[in-house]
C-alpha atoms as a PDB file:
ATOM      1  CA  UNK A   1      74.928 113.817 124.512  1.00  0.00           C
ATOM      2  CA  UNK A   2      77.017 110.471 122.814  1.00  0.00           C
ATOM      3  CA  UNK A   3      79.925 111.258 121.842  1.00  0.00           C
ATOM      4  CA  UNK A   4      80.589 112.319 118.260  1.00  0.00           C
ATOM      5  CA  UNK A   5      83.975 110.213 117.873  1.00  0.00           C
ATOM      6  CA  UNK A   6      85.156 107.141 119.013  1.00  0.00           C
ATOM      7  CA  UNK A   7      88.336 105.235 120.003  1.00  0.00           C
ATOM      8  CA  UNK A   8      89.034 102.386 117.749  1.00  0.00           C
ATOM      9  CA  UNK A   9      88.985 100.293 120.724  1.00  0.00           C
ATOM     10  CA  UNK A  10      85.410 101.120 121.029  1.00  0.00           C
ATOM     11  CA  UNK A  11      84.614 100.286 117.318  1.00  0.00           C
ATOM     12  CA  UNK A  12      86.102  96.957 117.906  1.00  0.00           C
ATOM     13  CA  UNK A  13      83.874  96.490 120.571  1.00  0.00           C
ATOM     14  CA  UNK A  14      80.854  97.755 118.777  1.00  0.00           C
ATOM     15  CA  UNK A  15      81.314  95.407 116.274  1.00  0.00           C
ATOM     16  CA  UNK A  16      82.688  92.657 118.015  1.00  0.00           C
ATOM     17  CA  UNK A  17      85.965  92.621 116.222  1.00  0.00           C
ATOM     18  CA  UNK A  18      89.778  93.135 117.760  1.00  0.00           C
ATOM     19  CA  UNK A  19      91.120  96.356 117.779  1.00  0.00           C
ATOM     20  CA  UNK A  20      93.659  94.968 115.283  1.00  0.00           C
ATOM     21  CA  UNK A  21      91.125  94.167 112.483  1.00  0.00           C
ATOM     22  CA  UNK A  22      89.487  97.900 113.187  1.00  0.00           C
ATOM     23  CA  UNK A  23      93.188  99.514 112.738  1.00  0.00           C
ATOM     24  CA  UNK A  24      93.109  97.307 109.631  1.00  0.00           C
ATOM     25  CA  UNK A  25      90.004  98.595 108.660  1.00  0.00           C
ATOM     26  CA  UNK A  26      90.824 102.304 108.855  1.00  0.00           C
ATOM     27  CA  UNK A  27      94.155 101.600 107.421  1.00  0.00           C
ATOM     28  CA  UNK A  28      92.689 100.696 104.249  1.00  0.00           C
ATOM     29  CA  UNK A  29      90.290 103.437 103.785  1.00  0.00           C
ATOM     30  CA  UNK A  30      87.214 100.506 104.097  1.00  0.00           C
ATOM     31  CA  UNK A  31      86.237 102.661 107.586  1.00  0.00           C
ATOM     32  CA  UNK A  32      86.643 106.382 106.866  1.00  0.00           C
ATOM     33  CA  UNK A  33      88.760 107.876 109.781  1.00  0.00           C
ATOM     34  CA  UNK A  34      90.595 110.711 110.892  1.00  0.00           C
ATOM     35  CA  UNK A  35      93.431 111.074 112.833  1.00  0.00           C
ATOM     36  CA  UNK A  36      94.092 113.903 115.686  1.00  0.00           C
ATOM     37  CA  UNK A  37      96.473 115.059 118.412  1.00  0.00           C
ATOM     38  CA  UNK A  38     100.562 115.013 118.886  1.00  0.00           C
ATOM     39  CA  UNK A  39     100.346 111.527 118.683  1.00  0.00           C
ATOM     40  CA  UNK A  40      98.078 110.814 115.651  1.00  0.00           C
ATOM     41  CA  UNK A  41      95.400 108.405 117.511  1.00  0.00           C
ATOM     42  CA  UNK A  42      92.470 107.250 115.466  1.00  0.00           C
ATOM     43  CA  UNK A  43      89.065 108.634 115.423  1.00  0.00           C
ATOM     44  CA  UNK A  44      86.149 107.336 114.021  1.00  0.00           C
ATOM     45  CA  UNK A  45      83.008 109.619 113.524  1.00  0.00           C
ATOM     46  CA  UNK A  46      79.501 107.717 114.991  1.00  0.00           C
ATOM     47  CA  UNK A  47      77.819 108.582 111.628  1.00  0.00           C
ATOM     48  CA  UNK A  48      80.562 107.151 109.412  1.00  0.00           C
ATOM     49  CA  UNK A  49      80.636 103.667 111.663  1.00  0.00           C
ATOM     50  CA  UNK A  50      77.267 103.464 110.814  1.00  0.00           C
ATOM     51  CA  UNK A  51      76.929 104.152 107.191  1.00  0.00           C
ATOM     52  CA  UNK A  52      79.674 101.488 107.249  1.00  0.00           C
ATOM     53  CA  UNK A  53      77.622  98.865 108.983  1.00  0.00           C
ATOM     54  CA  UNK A  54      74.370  99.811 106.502  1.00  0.00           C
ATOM     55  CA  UNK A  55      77.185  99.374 103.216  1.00  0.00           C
ATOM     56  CA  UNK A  56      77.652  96.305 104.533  1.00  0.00           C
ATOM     57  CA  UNK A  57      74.142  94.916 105.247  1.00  0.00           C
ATOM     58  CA  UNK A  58      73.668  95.964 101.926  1.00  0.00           C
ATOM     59  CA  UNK A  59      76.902  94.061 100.343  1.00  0.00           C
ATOM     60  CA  UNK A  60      75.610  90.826 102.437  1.00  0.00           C
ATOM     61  CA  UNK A  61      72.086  91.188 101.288  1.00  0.00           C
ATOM     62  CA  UNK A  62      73.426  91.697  97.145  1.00  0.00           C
ATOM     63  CA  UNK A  63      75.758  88.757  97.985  1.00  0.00           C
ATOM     64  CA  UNK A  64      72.509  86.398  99.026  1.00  0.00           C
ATOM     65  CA  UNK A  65      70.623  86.921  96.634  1.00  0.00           C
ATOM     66  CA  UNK A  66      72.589  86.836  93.908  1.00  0.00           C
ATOM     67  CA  UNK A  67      73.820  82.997  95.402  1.00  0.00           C
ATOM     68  CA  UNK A  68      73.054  80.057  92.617  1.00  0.00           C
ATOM     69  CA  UNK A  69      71.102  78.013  95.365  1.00  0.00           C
ATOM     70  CA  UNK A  70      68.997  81.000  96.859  1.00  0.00           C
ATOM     71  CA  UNK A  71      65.863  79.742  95.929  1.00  0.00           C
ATOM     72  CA  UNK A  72      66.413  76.563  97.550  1.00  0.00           C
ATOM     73  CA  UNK A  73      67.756  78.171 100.838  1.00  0.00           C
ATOM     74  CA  UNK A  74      64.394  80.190 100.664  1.00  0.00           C
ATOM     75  CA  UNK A  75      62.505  76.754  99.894  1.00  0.00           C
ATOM     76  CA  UNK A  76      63.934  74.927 103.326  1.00  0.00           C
ATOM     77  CA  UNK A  77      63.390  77.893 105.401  1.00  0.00           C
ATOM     78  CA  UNK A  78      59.956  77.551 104.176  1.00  0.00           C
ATOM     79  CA  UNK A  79      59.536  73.635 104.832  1.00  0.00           C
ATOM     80  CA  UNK A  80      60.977  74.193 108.248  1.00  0.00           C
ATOM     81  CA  UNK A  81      58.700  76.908 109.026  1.00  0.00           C
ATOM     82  CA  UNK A  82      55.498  74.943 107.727  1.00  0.00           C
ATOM     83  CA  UNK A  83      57.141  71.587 109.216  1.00  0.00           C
ATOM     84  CA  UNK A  84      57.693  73.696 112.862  1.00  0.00           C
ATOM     85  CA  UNK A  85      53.771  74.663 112.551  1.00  0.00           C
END
Protein backbone atom coordinates (compact mmCIF):
# COMPACT_ATOMS: atom_id res chain seq x y z
CA UNK A 1 0.00 0.00 0.00
CA UNK A 2 1.75 3.75 -1.15
CA UNK A 3 1.86 5.80 1.26
CA UNK A 4 -0.92 8.32 1.84
CA UNK A 5 1.52 11.38 2.68
CA UNK A 6 4.65 12.46 1.58
CA UNK A 7 7.81 14.34 2.66
CA UNK A 8 8.30 17.49 0.79
CA UNK A 9 11.55 16.17 -0.18
CA UNK A 10 9.74 13.57 -2.05
CA UNK A 11 7.39 16.10 -3.84
CA UNK A 12 10.42 17.87 -5.00
CA UNK A 13 11.56 14.87 -6.41
CA UNK A 14 8.30 13.92 -7.97
CA UNK A 15 8.21 16.91 -9.71
CA UNK A 16 11.63 17.55 -10.34
CA UNK A 17 11.83 20.72 -8.39
CA UNK A 18 14.18 21.60 -5.09
CA UNK A 19 12.83 21.07 -1.92
CA UNK A 20 13.06 24.87 -1.54
CA UNK A 21 10.57 25.74 -4.36
CA UNK A 22 8.10 22.81 -2.80
CA UNK A 23 8.40 24.60 0.83
CA UNK A 24 7.60 27.66 -1.29
CA UNK A 25 4.84 26.06 -2.74
CA UNK A 26 3.09 24.91 0.43
CA UNK A 27 3.96 28.13 2.03
CA UNK A 28 1.74 29.92 -0.18
CA UNK A 29 -1.24 27.78 -0.04
CA UNK A 30 -0.58 26.97 -4.17
CA UNK A 31 0.07 23.05 -2.76
CA UNK A 32 -2.48 22.31 -0.02
CA UNK A 33 -0.51 20.84 3.00
CA UNK A 34 -0.68 19.97 6.44
CA UNK A 35 1.62 20.06 9.02
CA UNK A 36 2.13 17.26 11.94
CA UNK A 37 4.29 16.22 14.88
CA UNK A 38 6.38 18.24 17.80
CA UNK A 39 8.25 19.65 15.20
CA UNK A 40 5.66 20.81 12.59
CA UNK A 41 7.23 18.90 9.37
CA UNK A 42 5.29 19.15 6.16
CA UNK A 43 2.98 16.68 4.73
CA UNK A 44 1.57 16.53 1.54
CA UNK A 45 -1.47 14.17 0.83
CA UNK A 46 -0.83 11.87 -2.68
CA UNK A 47 -4.34 12.97 -3.85
CA UNK A 48 -3.81 16.70 -3.30
CA UNK A 49 -0.16 16.52 -5.27
CA UNK A 50 -2.05 15.28 -7.92
CA UNK A 51 -5.05 17.40 -8.31
CA UNK A 52 -2.25 20.00 -8.22
CA UNK A 53 -0.37 18.63 -11.17
CA UNK A 54 -4.00 18.16 -13.23
CA UNK A 55 -4.76 22.30 -12.13
CA UNK A 56 -1.83 22.85 -13.70
CA UNK A 57 -2.00 20.88 -17.00
CA UNK A 58 -5.08 22.57 -17.18
CA UNK A 59 -3.63 26.32 -16.51
CA UNK A 60 -0.82 25.37 -19.29
CA UNK A 61 -3.31 24.03 -21.71
CA UNK A 62 -5.85 27.56 -21.14
CA UNK A 63 -2.52 29.47 -21.40
CA UNK A 64 -1.78 27.80 -25.12
CA UNK A 65 -4.52 28.22 -26.50
CA UNK A 66 -5.48 31.33 -25.66
CA UNK A 67 -1.63 32.50 -27.19
CA UNK A 68 -2.08 35.23 -30.25
CA UNK A 69 0.18 32.96 -32.55
CA UNK A 70 -1.50 29.49 -31.70
CA UNK A 71 -2.70 28.87 -34.92
CA UNK A 72 0.54 29.29 -36.46
CA UNK A 73 2.37 27.07 -33.83
CA UNK A 74 -0.40 24.46 -34.82
CA UNK A 75 0.34 25.30 -38.65
CA UNK A 76 4.37 24.39 -38.32
CA UNK A 77 3.76 21.41 -36.28
CA UNK A 78 1.68 20.45 -39.14
CA UNK A 79 4.30 21.31 -42.03
CA UNK A 80 6.89 19.47 -40.03
CA UNK A 81 4.81 16.52 -39.61
CA UNK A 82 3.75 16.40 -43.44
CA UNK A 83 7.47 17.62 -44.36
CA UNK A 84 8.91 14.48 -41.87
CA UNK A 85 6.45 12.07 -44.00
Amino acid sequence: MPPRFLQLADVAEMLNISPRQAYALVNSGELPAIRVGGRGQWRVEITELEAYIQRKYAETRAMVQNRPDAGAAGAEADAEQSFEA
